[in-house]
Protein backbone atom coordinates (compact mmCIF):
# COMPACT_ATOMS: atom_id res chain seq x y z
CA UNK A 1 -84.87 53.30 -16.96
CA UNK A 2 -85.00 51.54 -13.67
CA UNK A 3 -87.35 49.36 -12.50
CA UNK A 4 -86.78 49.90 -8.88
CA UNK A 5 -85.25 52.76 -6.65
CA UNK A 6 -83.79 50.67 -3.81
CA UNK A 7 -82.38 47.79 -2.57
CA UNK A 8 -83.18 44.25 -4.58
CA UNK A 9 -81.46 41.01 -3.33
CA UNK A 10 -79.98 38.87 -6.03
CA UNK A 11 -79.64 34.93 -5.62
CA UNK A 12 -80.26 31.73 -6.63
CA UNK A 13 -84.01 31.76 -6.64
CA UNK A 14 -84.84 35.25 -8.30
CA UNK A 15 -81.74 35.29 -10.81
CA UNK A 16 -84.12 34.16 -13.81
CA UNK A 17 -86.77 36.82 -13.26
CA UNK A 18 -84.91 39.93 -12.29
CA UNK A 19 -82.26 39.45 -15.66
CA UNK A 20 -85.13 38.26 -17.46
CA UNK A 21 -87.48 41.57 -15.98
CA UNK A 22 -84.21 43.80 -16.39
CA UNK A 23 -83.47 42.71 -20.03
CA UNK A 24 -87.12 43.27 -20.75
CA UNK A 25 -87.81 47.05 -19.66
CA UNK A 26 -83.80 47.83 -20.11
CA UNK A 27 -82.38 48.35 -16.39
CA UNK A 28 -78.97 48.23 -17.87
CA UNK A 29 -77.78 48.98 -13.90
CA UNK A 30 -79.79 45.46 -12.34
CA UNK A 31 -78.64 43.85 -15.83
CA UNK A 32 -75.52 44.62 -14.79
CA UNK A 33 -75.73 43.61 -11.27
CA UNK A 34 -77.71 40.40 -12.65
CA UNK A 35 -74.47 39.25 -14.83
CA UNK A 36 -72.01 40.31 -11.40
CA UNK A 37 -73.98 37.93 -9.44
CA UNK A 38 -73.81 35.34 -11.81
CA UNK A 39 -70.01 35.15 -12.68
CA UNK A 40 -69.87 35.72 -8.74
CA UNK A 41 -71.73 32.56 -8.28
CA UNK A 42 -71.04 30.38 -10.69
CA UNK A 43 -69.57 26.99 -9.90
CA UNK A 44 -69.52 23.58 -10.38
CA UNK A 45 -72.96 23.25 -8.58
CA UNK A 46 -74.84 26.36 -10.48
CA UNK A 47 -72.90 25.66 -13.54
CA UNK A 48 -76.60 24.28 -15.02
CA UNK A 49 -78.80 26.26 -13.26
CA UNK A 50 -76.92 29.58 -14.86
CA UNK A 51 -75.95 28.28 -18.31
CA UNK A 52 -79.24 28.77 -20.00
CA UNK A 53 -79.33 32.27 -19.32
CA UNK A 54 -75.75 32.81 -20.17
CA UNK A 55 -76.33 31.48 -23.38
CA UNK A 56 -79.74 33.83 -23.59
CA UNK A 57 -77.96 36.75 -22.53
CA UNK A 58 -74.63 36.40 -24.32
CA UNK A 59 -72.86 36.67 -20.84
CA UNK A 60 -69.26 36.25 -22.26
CA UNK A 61 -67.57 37.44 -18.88
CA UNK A 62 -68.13 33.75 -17.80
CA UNK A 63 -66.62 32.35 -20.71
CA UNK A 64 -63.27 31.90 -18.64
CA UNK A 65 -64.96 30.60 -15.57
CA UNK A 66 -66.74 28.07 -17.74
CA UNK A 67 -63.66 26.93 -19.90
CA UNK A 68 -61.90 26.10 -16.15
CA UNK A 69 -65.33 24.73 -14.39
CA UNK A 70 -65.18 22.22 -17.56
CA UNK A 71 -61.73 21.49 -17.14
CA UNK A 72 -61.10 21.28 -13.77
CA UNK A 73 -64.66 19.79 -12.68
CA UNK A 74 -66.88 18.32 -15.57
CA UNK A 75 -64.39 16.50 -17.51
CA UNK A 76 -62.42 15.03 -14.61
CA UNK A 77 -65.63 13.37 -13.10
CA UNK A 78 -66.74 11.85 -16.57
CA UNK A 79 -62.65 10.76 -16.80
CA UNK A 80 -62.82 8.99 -13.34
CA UNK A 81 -66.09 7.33 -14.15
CA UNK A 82 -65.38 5.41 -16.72
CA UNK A 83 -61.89 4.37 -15.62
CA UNK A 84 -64.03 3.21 -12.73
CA UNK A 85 -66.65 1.59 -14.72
CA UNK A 86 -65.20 0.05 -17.39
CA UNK A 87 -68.93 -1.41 -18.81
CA UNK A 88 -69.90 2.26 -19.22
CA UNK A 89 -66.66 2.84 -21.71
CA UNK A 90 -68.86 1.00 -24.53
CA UNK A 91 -71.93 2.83 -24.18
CA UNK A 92 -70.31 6.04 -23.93
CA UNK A 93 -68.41 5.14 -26.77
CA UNK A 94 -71.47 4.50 -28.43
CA UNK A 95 -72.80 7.83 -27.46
CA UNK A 96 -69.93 9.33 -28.21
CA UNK A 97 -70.41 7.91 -32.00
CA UNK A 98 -73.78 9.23 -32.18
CA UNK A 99 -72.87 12.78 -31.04
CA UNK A 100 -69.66 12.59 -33.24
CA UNK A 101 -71.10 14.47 -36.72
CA UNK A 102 -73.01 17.05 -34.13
CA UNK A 103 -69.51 17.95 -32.65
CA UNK A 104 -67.74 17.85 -35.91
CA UNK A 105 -70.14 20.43 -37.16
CA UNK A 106 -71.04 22.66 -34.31
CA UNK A 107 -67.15 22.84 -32.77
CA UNK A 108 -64.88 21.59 -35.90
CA UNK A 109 -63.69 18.80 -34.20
CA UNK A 110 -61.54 16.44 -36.27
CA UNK A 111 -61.56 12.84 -34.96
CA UNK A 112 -60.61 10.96 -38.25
């Protein structure tokens, strides 16, 4: 079933209805074109804007993209931050502390 017959525009600002609207009444064709647009479009900038409905959805073309936007982008700017503000290293150590039994369960992360 399709919810239109014609020509829809995809971007930034109607992303969350029309895969939200084509999930809904099943438009597997604008799902589809809904997912294209976002592994088309994601970047370092939409990264946040897109995740939520990437986890919703279960998008797992973008799990590549993601793994190298975290990589190449995310974890390089927290690196050079706190080489560049060494006060910070303490409270994101503490942080870090806090977070540590949430990341040891949800990702299996061994830091002993």
């Amino acid at each position: 079933r399709k919810l239109h017959n014609g020509y829809i525009q995809i971007n930034r600002y109607n992303i969350i209805e029309l895969i939200d609207l084509a999930n809904c009444y099943g438009d597997e064709q604008l799902f589809k074109h809904c997912k294209t647009f976002i592994l088309t479009d994601l970047n370092e900038w939409s990264l946040f804007t897109y995740l939520p409905l990437i986890t919703k959805y279960e998008i797992n073309e973008t799990y590549g993209k993601l793994f190298g936007l975290t990589i190449n982008n995310i974890l390089p700017k927290i690196n050079n931050y706190l080489s560049k503000n060494q006060e910070k290293i303490t409270k994101f150590l503490e942080w870090f502390s806090e977070h540590k039994s949430i990341l040891k369960k949800e990702f299996e992360i061994k830091f002993d």
